[in-house]
Protein backbone atom coordinates (compact mmCIF):
# COMPACT_ATOMS: atom_id res chain seq x y z
CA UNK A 1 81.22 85.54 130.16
CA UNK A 2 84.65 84.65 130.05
CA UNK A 3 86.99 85.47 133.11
CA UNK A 4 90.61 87.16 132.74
CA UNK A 5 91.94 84.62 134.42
CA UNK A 6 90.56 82.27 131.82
CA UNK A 7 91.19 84.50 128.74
CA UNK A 8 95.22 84.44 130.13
CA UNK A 9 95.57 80.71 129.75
CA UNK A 10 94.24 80.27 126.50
CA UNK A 11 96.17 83.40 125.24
CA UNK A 12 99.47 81.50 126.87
CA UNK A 13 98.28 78.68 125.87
CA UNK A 14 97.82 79.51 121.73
CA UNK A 15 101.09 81.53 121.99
CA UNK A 16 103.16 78.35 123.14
CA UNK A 17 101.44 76.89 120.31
CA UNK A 18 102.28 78.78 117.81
CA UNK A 19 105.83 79.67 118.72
CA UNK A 20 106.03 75.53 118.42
CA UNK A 21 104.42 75.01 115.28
CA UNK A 22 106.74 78.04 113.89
CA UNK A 23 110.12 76.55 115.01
CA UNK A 24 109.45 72.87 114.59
CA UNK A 25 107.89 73.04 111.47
CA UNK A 26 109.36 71.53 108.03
CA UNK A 27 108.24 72.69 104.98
CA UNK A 28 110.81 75.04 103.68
CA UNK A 29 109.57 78.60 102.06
CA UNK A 30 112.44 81.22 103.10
CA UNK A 31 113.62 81.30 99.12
CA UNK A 32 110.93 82.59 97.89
CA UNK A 33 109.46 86.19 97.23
CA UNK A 34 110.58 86.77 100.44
CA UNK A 35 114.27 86.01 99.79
CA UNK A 36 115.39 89.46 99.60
CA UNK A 37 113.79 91.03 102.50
CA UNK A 38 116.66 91.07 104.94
CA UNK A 39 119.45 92.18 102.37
CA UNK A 40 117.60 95.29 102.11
CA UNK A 41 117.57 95.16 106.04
CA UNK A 42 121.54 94.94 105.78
CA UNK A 43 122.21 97.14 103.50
CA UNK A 44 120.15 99.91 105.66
CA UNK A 45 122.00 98.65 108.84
CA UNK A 46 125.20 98.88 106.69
CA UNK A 47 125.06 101.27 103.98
CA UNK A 48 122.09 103.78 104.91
CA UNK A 49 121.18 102.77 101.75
CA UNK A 50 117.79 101.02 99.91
CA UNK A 51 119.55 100.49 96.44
CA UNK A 52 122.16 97.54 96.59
CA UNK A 53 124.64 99.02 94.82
CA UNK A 54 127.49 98.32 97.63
CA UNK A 55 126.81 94.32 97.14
CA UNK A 56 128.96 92.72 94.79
CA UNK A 57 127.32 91.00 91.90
CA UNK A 58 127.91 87.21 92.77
CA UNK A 59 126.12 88.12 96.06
CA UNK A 60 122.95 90.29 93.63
CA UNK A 61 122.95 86.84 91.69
CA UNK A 62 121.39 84.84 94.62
CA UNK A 63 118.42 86.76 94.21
CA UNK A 64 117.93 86.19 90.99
CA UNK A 65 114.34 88.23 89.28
CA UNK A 66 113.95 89.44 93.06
CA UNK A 67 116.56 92.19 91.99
CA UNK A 68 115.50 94.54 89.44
CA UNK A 69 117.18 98.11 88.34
CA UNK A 70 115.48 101.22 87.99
CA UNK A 71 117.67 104.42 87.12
CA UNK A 72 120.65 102.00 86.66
CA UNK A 73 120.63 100.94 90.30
CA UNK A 74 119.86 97.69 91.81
CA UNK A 75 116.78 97.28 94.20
CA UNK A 76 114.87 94.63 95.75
CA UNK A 77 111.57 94.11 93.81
CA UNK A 78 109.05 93.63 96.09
CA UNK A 79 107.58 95.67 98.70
CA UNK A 80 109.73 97.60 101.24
CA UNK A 81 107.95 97.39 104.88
CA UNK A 82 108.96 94.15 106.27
CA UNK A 83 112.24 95.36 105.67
CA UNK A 84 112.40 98.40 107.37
CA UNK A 85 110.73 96.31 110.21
CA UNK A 86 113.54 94.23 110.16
CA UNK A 87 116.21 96.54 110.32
CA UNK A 88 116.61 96.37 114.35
CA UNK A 89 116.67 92.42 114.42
CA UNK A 90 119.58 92.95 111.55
CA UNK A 91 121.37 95.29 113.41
CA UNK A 92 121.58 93.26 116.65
CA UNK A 93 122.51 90.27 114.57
CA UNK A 94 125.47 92.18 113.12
CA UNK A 95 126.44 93.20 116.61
CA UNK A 96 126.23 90.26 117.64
CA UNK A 97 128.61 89.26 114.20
CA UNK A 98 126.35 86.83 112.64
CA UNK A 99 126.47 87.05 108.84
CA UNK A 100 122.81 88.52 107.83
CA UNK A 101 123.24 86.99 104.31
CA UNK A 102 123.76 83.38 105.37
CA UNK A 103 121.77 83.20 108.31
CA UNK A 104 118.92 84.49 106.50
CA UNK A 105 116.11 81.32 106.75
CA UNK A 106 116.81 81.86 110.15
CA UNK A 107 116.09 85.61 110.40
CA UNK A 108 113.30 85.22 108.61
CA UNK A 109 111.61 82.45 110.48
CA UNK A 110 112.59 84.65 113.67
CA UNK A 111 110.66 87.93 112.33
CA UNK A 112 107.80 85.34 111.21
CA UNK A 113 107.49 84.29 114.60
CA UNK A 114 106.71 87.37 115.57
CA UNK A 115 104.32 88.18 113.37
CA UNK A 116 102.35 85.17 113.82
CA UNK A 117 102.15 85.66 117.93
CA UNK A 118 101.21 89.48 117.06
CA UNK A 119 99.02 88.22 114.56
CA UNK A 120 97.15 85.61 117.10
CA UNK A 121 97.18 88.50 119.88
CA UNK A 122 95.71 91.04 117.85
CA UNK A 123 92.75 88.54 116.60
CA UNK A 124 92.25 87.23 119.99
CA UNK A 125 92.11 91.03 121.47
CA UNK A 126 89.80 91.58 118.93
CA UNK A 127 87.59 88.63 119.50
CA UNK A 128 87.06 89.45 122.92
CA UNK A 129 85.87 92.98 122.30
CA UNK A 130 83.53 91.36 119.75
CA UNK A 131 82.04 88.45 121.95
CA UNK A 132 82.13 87.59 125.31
CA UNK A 133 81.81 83.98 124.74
CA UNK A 134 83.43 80.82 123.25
CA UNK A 135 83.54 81.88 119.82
CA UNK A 136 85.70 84.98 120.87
CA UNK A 137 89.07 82.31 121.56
CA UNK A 138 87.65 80.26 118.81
CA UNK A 139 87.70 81.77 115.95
CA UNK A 140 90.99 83.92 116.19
CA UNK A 141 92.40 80.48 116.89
CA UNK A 142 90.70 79.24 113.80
CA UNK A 143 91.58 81.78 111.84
CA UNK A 144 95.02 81.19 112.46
CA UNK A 145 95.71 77.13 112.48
CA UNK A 146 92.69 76.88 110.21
CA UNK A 147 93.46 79.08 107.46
CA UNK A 148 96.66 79.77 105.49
CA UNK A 149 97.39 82.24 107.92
CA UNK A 150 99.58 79.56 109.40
CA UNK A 151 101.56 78.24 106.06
CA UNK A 152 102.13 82.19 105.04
CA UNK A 153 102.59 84.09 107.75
CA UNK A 154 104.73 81.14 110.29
CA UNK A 155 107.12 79.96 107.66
CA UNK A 156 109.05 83.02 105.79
CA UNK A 157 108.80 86.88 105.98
CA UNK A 158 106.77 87.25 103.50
CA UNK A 159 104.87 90.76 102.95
CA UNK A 160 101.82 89.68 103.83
CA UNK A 161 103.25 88.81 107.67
CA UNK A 162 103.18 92.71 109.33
CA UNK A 163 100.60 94.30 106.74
CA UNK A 164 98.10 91.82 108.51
CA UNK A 165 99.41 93.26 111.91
CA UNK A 166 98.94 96.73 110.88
CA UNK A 167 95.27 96.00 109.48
CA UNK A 168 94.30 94.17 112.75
CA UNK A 169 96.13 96.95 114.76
CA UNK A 170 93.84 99.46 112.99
CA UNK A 171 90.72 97.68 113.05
CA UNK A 172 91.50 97.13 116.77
CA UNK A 173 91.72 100.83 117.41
CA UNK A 174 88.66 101.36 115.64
CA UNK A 175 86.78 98.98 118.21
CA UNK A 176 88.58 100.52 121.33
CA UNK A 177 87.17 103.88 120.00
CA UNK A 178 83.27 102.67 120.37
CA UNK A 179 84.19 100.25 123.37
CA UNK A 180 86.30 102.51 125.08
CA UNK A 181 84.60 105.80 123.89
CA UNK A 182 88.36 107.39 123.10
CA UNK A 183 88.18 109.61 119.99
CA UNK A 184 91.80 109.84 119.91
CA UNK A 185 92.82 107.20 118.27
CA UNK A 186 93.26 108.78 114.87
CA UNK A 187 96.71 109.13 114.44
CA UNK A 188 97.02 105.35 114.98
CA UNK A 189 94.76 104.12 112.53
CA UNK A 190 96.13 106.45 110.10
CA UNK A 191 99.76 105.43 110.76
CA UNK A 192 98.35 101.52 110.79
CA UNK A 193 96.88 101.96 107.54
CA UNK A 194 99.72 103.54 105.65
CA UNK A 195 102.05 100.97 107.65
CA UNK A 196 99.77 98.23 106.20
CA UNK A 197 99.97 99.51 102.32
CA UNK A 198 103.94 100.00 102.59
CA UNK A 199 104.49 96.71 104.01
CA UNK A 200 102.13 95.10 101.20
CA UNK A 201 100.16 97.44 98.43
CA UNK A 202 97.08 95.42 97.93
CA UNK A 203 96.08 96.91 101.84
CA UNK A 204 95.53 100.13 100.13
CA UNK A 205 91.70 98.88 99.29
CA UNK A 206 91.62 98.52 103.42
CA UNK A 207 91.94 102.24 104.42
CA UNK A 208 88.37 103.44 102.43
CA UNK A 209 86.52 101.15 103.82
CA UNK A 210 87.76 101.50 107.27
CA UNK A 211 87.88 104.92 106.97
CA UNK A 212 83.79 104.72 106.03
CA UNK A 213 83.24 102.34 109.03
CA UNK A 214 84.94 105.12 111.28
CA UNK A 215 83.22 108.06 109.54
CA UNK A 216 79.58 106.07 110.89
CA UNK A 217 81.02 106.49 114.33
CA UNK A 218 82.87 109.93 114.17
CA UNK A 219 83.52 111.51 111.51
CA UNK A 220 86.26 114.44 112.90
CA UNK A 221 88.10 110.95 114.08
CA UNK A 222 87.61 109.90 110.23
CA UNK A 223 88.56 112.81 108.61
CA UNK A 224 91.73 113.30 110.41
CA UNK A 225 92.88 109.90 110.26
CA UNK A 226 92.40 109.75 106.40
CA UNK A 227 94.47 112.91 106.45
CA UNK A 228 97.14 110.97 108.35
CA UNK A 229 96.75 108.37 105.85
CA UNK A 230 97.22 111.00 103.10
CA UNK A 231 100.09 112.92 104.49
CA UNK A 232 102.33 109.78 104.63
CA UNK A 233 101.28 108.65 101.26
CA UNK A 234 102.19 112.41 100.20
CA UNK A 235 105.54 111.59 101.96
CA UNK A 236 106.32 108.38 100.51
CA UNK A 237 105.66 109.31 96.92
CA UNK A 238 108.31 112.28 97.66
CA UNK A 239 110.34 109.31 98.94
CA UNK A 240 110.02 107.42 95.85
CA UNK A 241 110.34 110.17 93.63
CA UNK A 242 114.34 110.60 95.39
CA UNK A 243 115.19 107.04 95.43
CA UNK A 244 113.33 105.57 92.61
CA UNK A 245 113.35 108.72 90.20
CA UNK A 246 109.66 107.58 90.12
CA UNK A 247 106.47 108.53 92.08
CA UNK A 248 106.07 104.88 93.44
CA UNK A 249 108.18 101.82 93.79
CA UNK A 250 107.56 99.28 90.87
CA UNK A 251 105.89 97.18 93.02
CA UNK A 252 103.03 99.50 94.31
CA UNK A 253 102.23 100.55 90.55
CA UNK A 254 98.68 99.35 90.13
CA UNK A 255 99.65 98.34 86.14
CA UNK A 256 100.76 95.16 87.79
CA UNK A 257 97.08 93.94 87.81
CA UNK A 258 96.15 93.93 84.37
CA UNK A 259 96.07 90.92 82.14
CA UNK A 260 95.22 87.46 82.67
CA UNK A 261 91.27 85.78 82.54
CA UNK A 262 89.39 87.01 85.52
CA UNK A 263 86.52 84.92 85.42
CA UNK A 264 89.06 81.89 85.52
CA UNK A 265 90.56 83.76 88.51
CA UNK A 266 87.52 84.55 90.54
CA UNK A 267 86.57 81.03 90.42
CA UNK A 268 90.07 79.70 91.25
CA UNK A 269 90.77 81.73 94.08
CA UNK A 270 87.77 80.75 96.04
CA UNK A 271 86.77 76.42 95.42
CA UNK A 272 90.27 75.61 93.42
CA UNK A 273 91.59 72.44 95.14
CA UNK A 274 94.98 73.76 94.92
CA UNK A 275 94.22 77.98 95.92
CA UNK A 276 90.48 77.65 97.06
CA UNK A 277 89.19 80.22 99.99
CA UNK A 278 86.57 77.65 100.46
CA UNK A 279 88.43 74.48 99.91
CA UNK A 280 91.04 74.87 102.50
CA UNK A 281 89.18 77.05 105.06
CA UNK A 282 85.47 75.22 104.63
CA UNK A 283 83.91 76.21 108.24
CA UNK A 284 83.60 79.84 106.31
CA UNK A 285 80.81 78.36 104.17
CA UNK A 286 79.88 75.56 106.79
CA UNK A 287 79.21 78.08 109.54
CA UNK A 288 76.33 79.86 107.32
CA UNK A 289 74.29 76.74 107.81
CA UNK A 290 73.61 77.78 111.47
CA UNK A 291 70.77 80.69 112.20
CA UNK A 292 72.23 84.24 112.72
CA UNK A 293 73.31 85.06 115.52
CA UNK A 294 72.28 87.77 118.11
CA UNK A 295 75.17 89.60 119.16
CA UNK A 296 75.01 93.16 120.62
CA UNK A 297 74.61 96.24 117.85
CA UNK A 298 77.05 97.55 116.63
CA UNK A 299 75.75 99.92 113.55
CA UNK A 300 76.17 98.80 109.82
CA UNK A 301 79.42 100.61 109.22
CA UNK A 302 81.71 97.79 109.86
CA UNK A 303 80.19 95.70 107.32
CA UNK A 304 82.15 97.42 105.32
CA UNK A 305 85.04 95.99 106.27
CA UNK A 306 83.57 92.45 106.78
CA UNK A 307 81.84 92.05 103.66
CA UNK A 308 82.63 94.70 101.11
CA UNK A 309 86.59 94.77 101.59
CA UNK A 310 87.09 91.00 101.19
CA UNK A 311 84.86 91.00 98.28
CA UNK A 312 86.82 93.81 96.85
CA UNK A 313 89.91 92.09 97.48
CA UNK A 314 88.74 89.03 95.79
CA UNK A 315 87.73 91.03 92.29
CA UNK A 316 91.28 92.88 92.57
CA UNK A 317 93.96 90.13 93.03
CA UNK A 318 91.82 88.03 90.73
CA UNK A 319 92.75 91.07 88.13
CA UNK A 320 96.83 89.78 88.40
CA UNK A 321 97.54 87.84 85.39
CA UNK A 322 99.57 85.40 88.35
CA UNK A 323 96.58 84.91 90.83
CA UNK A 324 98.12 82.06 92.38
CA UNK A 325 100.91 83.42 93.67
CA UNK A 326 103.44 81.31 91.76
CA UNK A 327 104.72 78.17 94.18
CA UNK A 328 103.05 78.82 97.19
CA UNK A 329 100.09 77.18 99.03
CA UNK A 330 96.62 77.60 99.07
CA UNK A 331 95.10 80.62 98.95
CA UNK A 332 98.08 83.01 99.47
CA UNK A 333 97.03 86.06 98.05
CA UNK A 334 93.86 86.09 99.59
CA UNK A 335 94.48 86.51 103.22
CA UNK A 336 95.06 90.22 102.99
CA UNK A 337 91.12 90.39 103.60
CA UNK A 338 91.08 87.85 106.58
CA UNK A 339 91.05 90.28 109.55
CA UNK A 340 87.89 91.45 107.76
CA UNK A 341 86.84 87.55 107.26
CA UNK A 342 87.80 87.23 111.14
CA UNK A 343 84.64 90.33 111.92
CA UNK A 344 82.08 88.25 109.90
CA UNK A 345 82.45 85.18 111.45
CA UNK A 346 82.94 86.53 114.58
CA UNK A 347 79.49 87.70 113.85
CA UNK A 348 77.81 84.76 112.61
CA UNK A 349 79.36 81.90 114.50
CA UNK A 350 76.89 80.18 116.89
CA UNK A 351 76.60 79.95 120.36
CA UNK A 352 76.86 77.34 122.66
CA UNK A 353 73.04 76.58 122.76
CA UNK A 354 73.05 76.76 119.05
CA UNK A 355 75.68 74.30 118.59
CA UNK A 356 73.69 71.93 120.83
CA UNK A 357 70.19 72.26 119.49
CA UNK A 358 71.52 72.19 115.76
CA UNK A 359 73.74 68.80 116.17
CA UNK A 360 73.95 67.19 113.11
CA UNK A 361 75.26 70.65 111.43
CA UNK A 362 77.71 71.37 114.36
CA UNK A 363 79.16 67.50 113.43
CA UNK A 364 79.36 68.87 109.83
CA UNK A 365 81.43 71.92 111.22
CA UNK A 366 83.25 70.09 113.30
CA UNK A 367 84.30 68.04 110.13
CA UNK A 368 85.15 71.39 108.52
CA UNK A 369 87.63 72.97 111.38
CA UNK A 370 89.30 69.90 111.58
CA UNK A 371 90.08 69.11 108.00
CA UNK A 372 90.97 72.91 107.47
CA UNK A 373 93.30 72.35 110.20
CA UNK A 374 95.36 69.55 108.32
CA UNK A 375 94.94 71.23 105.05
CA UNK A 376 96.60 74.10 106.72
CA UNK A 377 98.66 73.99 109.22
CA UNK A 378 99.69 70.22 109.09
CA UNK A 379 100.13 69.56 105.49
CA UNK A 380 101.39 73.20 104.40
CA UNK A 381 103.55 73.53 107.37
CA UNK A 382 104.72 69.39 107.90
CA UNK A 383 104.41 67.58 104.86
CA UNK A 384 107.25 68.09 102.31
CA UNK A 385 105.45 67.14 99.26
CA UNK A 386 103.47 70.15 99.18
CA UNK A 387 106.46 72.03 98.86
CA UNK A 388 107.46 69.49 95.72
CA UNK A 389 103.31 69.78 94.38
CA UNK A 390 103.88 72.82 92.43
CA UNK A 391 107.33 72.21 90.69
CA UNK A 392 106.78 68.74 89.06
CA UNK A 393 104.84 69.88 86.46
CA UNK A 394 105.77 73.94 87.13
CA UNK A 395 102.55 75.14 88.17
CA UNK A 396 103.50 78.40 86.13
CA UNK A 397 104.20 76.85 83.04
CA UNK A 398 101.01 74.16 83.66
CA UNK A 399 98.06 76.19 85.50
CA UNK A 400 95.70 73.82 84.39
CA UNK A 401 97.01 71.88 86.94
CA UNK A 402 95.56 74.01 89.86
CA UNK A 403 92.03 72.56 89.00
CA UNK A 404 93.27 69.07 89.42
CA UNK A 405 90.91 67.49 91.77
CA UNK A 406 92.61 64.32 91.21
CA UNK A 407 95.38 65.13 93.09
CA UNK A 408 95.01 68.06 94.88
CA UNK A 409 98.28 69.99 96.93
CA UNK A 410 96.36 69.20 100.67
CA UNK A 411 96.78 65.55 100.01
CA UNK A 412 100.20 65.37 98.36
CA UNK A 413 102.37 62.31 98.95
CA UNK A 414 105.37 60.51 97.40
CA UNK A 415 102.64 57.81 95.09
CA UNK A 416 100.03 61.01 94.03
CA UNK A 417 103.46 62.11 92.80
CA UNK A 418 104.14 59.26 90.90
CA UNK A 419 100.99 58.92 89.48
CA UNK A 420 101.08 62.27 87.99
CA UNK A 421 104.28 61.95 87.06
CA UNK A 422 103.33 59.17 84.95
CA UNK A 423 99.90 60.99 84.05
CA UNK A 424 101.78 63.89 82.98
CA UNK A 425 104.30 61.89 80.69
CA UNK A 426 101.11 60.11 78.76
CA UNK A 427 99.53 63.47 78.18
CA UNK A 428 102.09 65.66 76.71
CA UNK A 429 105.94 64.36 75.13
CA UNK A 430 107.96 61.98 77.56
CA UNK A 431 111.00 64.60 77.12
CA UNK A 432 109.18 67.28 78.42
CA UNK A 433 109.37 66.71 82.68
CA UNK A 434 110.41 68.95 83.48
CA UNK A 435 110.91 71.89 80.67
CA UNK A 436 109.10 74.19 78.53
CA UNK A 437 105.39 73.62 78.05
CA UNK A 438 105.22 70.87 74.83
CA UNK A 439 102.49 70.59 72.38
CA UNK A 440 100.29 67.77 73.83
CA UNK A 441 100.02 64.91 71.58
């Protein structure tokens, strides 16, 4: 049994840590998807406004295919929560007259902060209601500097930052309902849920398999939380419909996910070396090798949510024609599941005895958390070539390359570079580094 007293230093201390590892670290990501974010921000501050009309078009340029038009108007492309969140820390910004637009890596890393601490205080809260041992500090902490969690979620604003939030707030609730024996908790998980899916669409698979885990344990509590759920979907398609002339944003149309080789995809997303699930977080496989573990009932309905949602996840964003995410690291588009991961291996991680009796396979998990550690946090947060691994060759333009155990993105280095470099030019035409995909020889 842990004490409070206990539980407080370890939640200071993994705070401090994180807040750290946020500020200090290197690798830059602010100009990607989520370059964009914080000009909607603005232009709501400013303008009252979610088009970007009132920008002139040298400033619209910066953003490149981020900007798209729909009914002749200019809007941000991708999804629309994390700006609305971000609308206060704009506004005191401009009050405070620093230029949104050119301060925005440093907006963005602020906001990402934040995420990240509510991220680790959500998981941590949750891990205590789950165990009342070790593994309830453990794995949250895992979970965060072990998985990509860290790299996506500490280093830009991306979309994926507050959905997590909001699908750990919810699941949360759910929890305090049993432990607390509180049935009314419905309008939070239905505003968490919907908050989730505006911030980032692919949380939309969340909210029926939550909403099932809930309906085990009440279902009034269910049914009027999925009517929350439904009412401010109802809303923001009456939204879109006035802004967008459209009943969702372009982004949340479910079109986006057809194309591409799915079997390729399913396979890539979980043991590529350059996007693997199980590559970069292996103590998720490691930690099956250890006897289940007794833990006090809880029903079957949150298995749901544990097993069914991430596997449901995994068959969906391996539907996108792009599953791997363009130039990011690791497993990007796969840690929408992880606060469903977090319940499973909450579940199955072993106890203190266990981890003792079994010591040869607790040295092999050991191995695990610390090289998923580096993969993660150090490497995709501190080492600068990872940030170079997917440009030289263009990782869109050569996908092959994610398969590429010979010099995969959690070791790269200035002479792997090199080597492919030189790789590269022997394989296809010298003229083509960097360019249009050649004809290889």
């Amino acid at each position: 049994m842990i004490s409070n007293r206990i539980k407080t230093g370890i939640v200071l201390l993994m705070t401090s840590l994180v807040i750290l590892i946020n500020v200090t670290a290197k690798v830059p990501a602010t100009e990607g998807d989520s370059y964009g974010t914080l000009l909607v921000a603005d232009s709501l501050v400013r303008f009252g406004k979610f088009s970007l009309e009132n920008y002139p078009r040298e400033i619209l340029d910066r953003y490149g295919p981020r900007i798209s038009k729909t009914q002749g108007l200019p809007f941000y492309y991708f999804p629309l929560g994390s700006s609305i969140l971000s609308v206060p820390l704009v506004g005191m910004a401009r009050l405070l007259g620093i230029d949104v637009l050119s301060e925005d890596a440093i907006l963005q890393r602020i906001m990402a902060s934040m995420s990240s601490v509510l991220t680790l205080l959500l998981m941590l809260r949750i891990g205590y209601r789950w165990r009342d041992d070790w593994a309830a500090w453990l794995v949250p902490g895992l979970f965060w500097f072990g998985t990509v969690l860290s790299v996506s979620t500490g280093t830009a604003l991306e979309s994926h930052d507050f959905a997590i939030v909001f699908a750990l707030l919810a699941i949360d609730r759910v929890l305090g309902m049993r432990d607390e024996q509180s049935i009314k908790i419905w309008g939070g998980v239905g505003c968490a849920l919907f908050l989730a899916y505006l911030t980032r669409p692919t949380f939309a698979l969340l909210s029926p398999f939550l909403l099932i885990w809930l309906f085990t344990l009440s279902r009034p509590v269910a049914l009027k939380a999925g009517l929350v759920v439904f009412a401010l979907l109802g809303c923001f398609v009456l939204f879109s419909l006035k802004i967008y002339g459209q009943p969702l944003p372009d982004y949340y149309i479910p079109k986006r996910l057809s194309g591409g080789d799915p079997r390729v995809a399913l396979i890539g997303n979980l043991i590529s070396p350059a996007r693997g699930l199980l590559v970069f977080s292996s103590f998720i496989v490691v930690i099956w090798l250890f006897p289940k573990q007794a833990i006090i009932q809880r029903g079957r309905g949150w298995l749901f949510v544990a097993i069914v949602w991430p596997i449901a996840h995994w068959i969906v964003v391996s539907r996108f024609p792009h599953w791997w995410g363009g130039h990011s690291y690791g497993p990007r588009l796969m840690i929408d599941c992880f606060p469903g991961l977090l319940l499973l291996l909450l579940t199955r991680w072993p106890s203190l005895s266990k981890v003792m009796t079994y010591q040869i396979r607790s040295a092999v998990l050991l191995l695990s958390m610390g090289f998923s550690v580096f993969a993660n946090t150090w490497q995709g947060m501190f080492n600068l070539y990872t940030a170079h691994w997917s440009n030289a060759p263009d990782i869109d333009e050569y996908p092959e390359y994610l398969f590429d155990w010979t010099y995969p993105i959690f070791m790269a280095n200035e002479k792997g570079h090199q080597i492919r470099a030189l790789r590269f030019k022997q394989e296809y035409h010298k003229d083509a580094w960097p360019g249009k995909r050649p004809t290889p020889q």
